[in-house]
C-alpha atoms as a PDB file:
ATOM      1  CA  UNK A   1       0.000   0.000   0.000  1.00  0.00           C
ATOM      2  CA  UNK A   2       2.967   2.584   0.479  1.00  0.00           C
ATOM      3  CA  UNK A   3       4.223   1.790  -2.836  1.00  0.00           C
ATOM      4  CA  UNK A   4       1.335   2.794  -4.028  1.00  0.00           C
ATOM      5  CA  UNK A   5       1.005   5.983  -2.718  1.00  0.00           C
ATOM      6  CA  UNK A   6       4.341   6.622  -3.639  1.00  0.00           C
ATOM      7  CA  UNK A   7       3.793   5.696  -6.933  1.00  0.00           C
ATOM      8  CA  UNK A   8       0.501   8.182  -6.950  1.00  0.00           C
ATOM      9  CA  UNK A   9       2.450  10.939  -5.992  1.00  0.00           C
ATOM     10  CA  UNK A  10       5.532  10.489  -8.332  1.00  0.00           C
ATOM     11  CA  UNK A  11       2.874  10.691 -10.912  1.00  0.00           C
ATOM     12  CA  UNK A  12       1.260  12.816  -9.821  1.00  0.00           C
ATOM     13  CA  UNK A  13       4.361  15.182  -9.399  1.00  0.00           C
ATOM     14  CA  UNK A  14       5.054  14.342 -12.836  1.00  0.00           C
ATOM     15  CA  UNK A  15       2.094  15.563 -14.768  1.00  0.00           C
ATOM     16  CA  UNK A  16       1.541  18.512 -12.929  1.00  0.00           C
ATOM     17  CA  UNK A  17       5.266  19.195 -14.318  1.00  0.00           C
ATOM     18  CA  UNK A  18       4.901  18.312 -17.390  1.00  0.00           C
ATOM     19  CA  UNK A  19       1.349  20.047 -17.789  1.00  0.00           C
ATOM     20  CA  UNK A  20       3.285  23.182 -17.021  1.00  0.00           C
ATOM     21  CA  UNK A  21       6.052  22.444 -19.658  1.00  0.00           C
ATOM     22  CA  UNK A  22       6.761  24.071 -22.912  1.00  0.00           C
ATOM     23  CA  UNK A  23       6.959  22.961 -26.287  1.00  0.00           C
ATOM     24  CA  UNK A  24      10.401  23.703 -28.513  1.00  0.00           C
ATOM     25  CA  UNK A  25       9.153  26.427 -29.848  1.00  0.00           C
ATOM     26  CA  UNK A  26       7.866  28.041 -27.030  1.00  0.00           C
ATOM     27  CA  UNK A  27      10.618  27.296 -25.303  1.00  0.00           C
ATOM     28  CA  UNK A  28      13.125  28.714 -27.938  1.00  0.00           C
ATOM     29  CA  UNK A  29      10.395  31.751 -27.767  1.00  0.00           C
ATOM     30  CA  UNK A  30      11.679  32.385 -24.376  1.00  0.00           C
ATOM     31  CA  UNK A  31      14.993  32.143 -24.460  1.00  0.00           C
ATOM     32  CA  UNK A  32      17.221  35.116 -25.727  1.00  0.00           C
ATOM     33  CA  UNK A  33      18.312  35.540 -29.245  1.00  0.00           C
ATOM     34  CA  UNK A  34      21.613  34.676 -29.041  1.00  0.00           C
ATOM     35  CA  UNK A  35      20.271  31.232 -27.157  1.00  0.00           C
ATOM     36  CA  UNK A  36      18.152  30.629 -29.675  1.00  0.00           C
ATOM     37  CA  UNK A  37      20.727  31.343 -32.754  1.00  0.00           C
ATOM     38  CA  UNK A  38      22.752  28.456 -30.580  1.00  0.00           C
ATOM     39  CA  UNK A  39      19.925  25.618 -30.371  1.00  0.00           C
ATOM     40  CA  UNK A  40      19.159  26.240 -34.338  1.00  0.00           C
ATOM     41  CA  UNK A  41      22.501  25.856 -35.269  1.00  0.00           C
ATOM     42  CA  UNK A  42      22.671  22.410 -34.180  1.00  0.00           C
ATOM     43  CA  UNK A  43      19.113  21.988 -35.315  1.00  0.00           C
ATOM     44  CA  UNK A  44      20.035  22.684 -38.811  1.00  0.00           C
ATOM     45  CA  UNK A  45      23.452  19.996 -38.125  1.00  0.00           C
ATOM     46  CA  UNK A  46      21.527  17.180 -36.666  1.00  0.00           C
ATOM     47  CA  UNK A  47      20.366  14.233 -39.325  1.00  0.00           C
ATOM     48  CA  UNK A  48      18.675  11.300 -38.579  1.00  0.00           C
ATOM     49  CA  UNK A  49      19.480   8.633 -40.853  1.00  0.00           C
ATOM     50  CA  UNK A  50      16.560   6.566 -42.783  1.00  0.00           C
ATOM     51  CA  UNK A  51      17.092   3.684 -40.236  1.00  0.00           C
ATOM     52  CA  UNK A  52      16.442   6.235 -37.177  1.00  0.00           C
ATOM     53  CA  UNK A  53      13.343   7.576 -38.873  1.00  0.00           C
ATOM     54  CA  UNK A  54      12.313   4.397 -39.292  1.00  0.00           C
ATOM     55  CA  UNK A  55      12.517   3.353 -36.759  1.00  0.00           C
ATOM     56  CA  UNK A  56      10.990   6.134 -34.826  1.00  0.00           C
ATOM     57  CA  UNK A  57       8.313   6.486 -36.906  1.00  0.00           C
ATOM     58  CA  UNK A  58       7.553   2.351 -36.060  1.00  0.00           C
ATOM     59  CA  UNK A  59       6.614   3.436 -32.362  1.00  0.00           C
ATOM     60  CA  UNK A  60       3.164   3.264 -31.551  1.00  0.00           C
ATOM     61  CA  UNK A  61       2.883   3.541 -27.308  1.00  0.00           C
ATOM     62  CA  UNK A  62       2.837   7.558 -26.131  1.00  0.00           C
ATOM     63  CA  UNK A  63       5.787   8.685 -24.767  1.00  0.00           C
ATOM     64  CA  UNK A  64       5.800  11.668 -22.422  1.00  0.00           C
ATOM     65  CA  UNK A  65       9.072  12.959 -22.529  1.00  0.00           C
ATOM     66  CA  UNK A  66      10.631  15.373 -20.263  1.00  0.00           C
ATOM     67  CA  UNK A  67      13.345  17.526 -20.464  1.00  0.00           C
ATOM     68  CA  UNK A  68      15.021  19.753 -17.929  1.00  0.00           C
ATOM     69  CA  UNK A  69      17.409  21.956 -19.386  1.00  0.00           C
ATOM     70  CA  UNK A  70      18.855  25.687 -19.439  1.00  0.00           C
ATOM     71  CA  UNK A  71      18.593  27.130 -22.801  1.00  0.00           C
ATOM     72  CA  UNK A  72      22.029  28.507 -21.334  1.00  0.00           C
ATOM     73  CA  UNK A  73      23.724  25.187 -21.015  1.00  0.00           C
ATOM     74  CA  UNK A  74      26.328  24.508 -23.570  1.00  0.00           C
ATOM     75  CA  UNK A  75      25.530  20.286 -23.280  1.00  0.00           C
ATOM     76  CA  UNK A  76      21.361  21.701 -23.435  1.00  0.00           C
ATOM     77  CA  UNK A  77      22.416  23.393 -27.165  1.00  0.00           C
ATOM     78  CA  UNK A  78      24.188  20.061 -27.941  1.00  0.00           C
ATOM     79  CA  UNK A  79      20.823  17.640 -27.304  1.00  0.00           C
ATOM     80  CA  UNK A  80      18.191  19.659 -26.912  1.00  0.00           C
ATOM     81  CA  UNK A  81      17.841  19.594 -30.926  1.00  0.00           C
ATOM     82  CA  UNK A  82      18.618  16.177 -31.463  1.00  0.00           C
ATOM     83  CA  UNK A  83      15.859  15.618 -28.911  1.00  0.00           C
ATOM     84  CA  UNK A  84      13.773  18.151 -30.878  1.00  0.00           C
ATOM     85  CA  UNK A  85      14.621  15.796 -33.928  1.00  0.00           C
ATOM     86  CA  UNK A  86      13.392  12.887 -32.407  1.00  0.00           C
ATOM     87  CA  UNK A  87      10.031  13.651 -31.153  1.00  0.00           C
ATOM     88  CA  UNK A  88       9.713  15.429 -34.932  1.00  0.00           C
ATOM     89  CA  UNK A  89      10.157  12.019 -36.571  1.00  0.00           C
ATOM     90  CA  UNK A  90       7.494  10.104 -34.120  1.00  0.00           C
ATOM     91  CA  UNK A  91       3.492  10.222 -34.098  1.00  0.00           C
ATOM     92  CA  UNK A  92       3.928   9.041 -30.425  1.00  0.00           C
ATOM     93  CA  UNK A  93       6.481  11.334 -28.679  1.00  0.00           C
ATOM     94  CA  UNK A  94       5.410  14.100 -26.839  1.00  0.00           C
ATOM     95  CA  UNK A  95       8.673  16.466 -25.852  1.00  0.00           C
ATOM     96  CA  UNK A  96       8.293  19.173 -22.903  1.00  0.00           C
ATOM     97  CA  UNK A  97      10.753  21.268 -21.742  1.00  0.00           C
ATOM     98  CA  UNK A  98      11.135  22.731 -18.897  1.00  0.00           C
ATOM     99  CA  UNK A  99      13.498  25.028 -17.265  1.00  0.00           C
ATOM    100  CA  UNK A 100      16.072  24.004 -14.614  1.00  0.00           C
ATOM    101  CA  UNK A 101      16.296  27.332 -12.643  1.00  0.00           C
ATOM    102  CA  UNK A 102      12.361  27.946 -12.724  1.00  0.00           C
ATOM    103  CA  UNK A 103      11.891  24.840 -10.881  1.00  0.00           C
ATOM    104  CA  UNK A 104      14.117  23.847  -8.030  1.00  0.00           C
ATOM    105  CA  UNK A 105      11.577  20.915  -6.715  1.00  0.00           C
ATOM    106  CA  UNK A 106      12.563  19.384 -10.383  1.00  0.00           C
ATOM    107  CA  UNK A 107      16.077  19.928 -10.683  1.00  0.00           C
ATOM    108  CA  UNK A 108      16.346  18.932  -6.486  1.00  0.00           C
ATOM    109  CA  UNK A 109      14.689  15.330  -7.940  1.00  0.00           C
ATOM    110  CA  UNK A 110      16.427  14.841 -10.855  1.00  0.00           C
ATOM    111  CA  UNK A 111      20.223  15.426  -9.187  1.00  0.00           C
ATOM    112  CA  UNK A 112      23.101  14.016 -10.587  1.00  0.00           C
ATOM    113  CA  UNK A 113      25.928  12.675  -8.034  1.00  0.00           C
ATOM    114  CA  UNK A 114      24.506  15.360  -6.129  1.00  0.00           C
ATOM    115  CA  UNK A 115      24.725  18.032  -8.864  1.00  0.00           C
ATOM    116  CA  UNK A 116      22.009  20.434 -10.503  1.00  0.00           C
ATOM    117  CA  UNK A 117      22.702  18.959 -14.513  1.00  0.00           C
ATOM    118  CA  UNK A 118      21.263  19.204 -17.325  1.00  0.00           C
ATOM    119  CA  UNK A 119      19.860  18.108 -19.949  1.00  0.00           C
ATOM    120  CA  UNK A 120      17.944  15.409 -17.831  1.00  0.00           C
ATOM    121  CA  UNK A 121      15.723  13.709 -19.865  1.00  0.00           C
ATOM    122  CA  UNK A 122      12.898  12.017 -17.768  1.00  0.00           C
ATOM    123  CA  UNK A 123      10.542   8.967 -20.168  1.00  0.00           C
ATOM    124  CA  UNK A 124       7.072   8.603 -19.052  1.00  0.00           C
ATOM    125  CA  UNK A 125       4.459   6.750 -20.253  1.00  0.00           C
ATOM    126  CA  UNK A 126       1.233   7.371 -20.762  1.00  0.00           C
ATOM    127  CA  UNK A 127      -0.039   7.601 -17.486  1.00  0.00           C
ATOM    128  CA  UNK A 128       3.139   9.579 -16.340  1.00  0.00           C
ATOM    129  CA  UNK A 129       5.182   6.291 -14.926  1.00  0.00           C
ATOM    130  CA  UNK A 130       8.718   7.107 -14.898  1.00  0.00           C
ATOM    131  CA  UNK A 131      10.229   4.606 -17.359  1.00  0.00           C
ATOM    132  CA  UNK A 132      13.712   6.098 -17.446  1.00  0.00           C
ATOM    133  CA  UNK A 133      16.214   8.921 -16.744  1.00  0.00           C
ATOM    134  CA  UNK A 134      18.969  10.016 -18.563  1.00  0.00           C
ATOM    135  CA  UNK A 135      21.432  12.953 -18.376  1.00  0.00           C
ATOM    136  CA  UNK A 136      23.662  15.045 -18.628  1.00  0.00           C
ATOM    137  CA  UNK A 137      25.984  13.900 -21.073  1.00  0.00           C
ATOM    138  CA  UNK A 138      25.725  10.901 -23.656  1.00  0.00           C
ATOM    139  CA  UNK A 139      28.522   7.696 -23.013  1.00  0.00           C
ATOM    140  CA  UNK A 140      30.117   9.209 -25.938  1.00  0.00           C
ATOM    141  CA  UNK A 141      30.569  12.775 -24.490  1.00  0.00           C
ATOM    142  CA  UNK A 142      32.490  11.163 -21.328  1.00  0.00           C
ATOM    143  CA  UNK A 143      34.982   9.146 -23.717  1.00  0.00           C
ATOM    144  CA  UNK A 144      35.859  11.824 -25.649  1.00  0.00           C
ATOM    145  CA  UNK A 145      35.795  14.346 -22.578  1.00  0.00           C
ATOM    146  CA  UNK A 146      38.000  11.644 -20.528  1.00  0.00           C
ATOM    147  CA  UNK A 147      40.042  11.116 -23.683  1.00  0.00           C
ATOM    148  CA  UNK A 148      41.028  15.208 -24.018  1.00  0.00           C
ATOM    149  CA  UNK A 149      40.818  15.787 -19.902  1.00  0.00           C
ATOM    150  CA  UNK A 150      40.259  14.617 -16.855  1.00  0.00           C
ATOM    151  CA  UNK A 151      38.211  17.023 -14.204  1.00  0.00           C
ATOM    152  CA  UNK A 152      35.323  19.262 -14.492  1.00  0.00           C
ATOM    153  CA  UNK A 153      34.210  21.071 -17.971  1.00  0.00           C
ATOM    154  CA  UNK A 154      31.544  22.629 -19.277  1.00  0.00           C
ATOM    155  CA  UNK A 155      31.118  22.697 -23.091  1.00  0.00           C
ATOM    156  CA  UNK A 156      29.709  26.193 -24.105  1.00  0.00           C
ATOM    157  CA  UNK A 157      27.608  25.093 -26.844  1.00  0.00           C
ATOM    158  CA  UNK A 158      29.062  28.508 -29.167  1.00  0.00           C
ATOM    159  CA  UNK A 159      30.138  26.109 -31.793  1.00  0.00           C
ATOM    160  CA  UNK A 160      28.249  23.554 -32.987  1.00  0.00           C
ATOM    161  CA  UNK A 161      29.630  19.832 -32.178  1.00  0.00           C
ATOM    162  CA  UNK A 162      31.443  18.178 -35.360  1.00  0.00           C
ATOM    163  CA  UNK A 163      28.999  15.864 -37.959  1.00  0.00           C
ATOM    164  CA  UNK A 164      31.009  12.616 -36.328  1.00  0.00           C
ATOM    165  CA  UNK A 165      29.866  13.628 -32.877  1.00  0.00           C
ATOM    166  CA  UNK A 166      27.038  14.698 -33.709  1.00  0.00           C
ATOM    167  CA  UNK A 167      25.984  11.871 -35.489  1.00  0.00           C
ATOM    168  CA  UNK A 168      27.029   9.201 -32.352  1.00  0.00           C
ATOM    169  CA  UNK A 169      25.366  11.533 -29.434  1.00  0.00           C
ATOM    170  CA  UNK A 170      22.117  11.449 -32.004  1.00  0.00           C
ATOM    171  CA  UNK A 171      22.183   7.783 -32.246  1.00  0.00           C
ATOM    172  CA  UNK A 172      22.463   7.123 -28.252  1.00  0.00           C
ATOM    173  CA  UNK A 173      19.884   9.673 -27.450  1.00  0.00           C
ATOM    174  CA  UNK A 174      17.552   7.389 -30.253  1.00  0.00           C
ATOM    175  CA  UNK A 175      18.894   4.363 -28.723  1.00  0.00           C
ATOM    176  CA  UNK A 176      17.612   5.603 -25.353  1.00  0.00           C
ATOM    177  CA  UNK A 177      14.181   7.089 -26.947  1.00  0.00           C
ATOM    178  CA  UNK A 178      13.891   2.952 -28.351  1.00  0.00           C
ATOM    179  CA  UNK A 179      14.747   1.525 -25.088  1.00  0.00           C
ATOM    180  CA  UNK A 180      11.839   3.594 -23.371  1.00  0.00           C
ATOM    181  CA  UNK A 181       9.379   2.971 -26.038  1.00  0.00           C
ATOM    182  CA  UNK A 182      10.432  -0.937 -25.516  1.00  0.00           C
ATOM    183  CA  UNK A 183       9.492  -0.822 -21.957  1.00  0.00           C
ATOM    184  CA  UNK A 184       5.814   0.498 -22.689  1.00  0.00           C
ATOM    185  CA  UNK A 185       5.130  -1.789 -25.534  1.00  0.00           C
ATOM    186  CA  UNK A 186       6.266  -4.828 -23.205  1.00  0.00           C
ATOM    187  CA  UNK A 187       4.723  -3.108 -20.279  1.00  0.00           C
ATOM    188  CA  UNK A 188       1.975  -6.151 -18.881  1.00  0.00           C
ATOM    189  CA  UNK A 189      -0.039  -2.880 -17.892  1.00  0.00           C
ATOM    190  CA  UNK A 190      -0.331  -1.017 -21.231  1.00  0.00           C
ATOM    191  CA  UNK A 191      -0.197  -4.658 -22.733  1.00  0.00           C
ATOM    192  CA  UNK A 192      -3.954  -5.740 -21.259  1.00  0.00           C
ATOM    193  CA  UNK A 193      -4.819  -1.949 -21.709  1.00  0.00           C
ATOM    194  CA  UNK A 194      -4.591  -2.258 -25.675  1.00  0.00           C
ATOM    195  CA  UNK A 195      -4.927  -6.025 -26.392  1.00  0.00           C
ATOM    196  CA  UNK A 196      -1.479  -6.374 -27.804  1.00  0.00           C
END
């Protein structure tokens, strides 16, 4: 019975967050021009391949998708469009955003070793179970980063990534986007809820 409840209030939590959360565009409406110059710079880089579209485009369980980010955040201008990319290729995906700073009860949940990060990305289903959380930085991002560096960094996000990069962070943020849809369609729940 306390499982339960805490179930009920994570989801609850959840909606009410992602009720309040903005679209791309209206988030890119409220961030500053030079922000938004950023985040459509990599938008006009990133390019899912035929498989990835495919693929995407094969999903049939609603995803709510949520992600915390800082239109600021040099990692944010490096996802935030291939996430934007995503969601455009899918009937099922529904992407929020929502700022970090605007909503400390998110970013105090969604920590990362104790950290405020960002871009968390937060998979719900339907009925606004978590199914996943992912962030900050792709397994990708920490090779190369541990490769160049060891110790903190912060990309600024002023010049877009390289195609190469690009092209591998897409394909793990699509791997994760699969693995999430994977877990609803198996989901013995959602399952008995649509016969399948």
């Amino acid at each position: 019975m306390a499982d339960d409840k805490y179930f009920d209030l994570n989801m609850d939590f959840y909606k009410s967050k992602f009720e309040k959360a903005l679209n791309y565009k209206a988030y890119m409406g409220a961030s500053t021009d030079n922000e938004r110059s950023r985040w459509q710079a990599v938008y006009d880089k990133v390019v899912l391949t035929d498989d990835q579209k495919q693929l995407l485009k094969s999903f049939t369980r609603k995803m709510n998708v949520l992600c915390m980010s800082g239109s600021w955040c040099g990692d944010c201008v490096k996802q935030g469009p291939i996430f934007q990319k995503i969601a455009e290729a899918s009937n099922v995906i529904d992407l929020r955003y929502l700022d970090r700073d605007s909503n400390p009860d998110m970013r105090d949940k969604l920590r990362i070793m104790g950290a405020m990060r960002v871009p968390m990305v937060l998979f719900l289903s339907e009925d606004f179970f978590e199914c996943g959380r992912f962030g900050d930085r792709t397994l990708s991002t920490y090779r190369r980063m541990a490769a160049e560096r060891i110790g903190p960094a912060c990309a600024t996000g002023i010049v877009p990534p390289a195609e190469e990069e690009l092209a591998v962070v897409t394909q793990e943020w699509v791997d994760m986007f699969e693995r999430a849809q994977l877990m609803l369609r198996l989901a013995p729940m959602l399952r008995e809820r649509y016969g399948d």
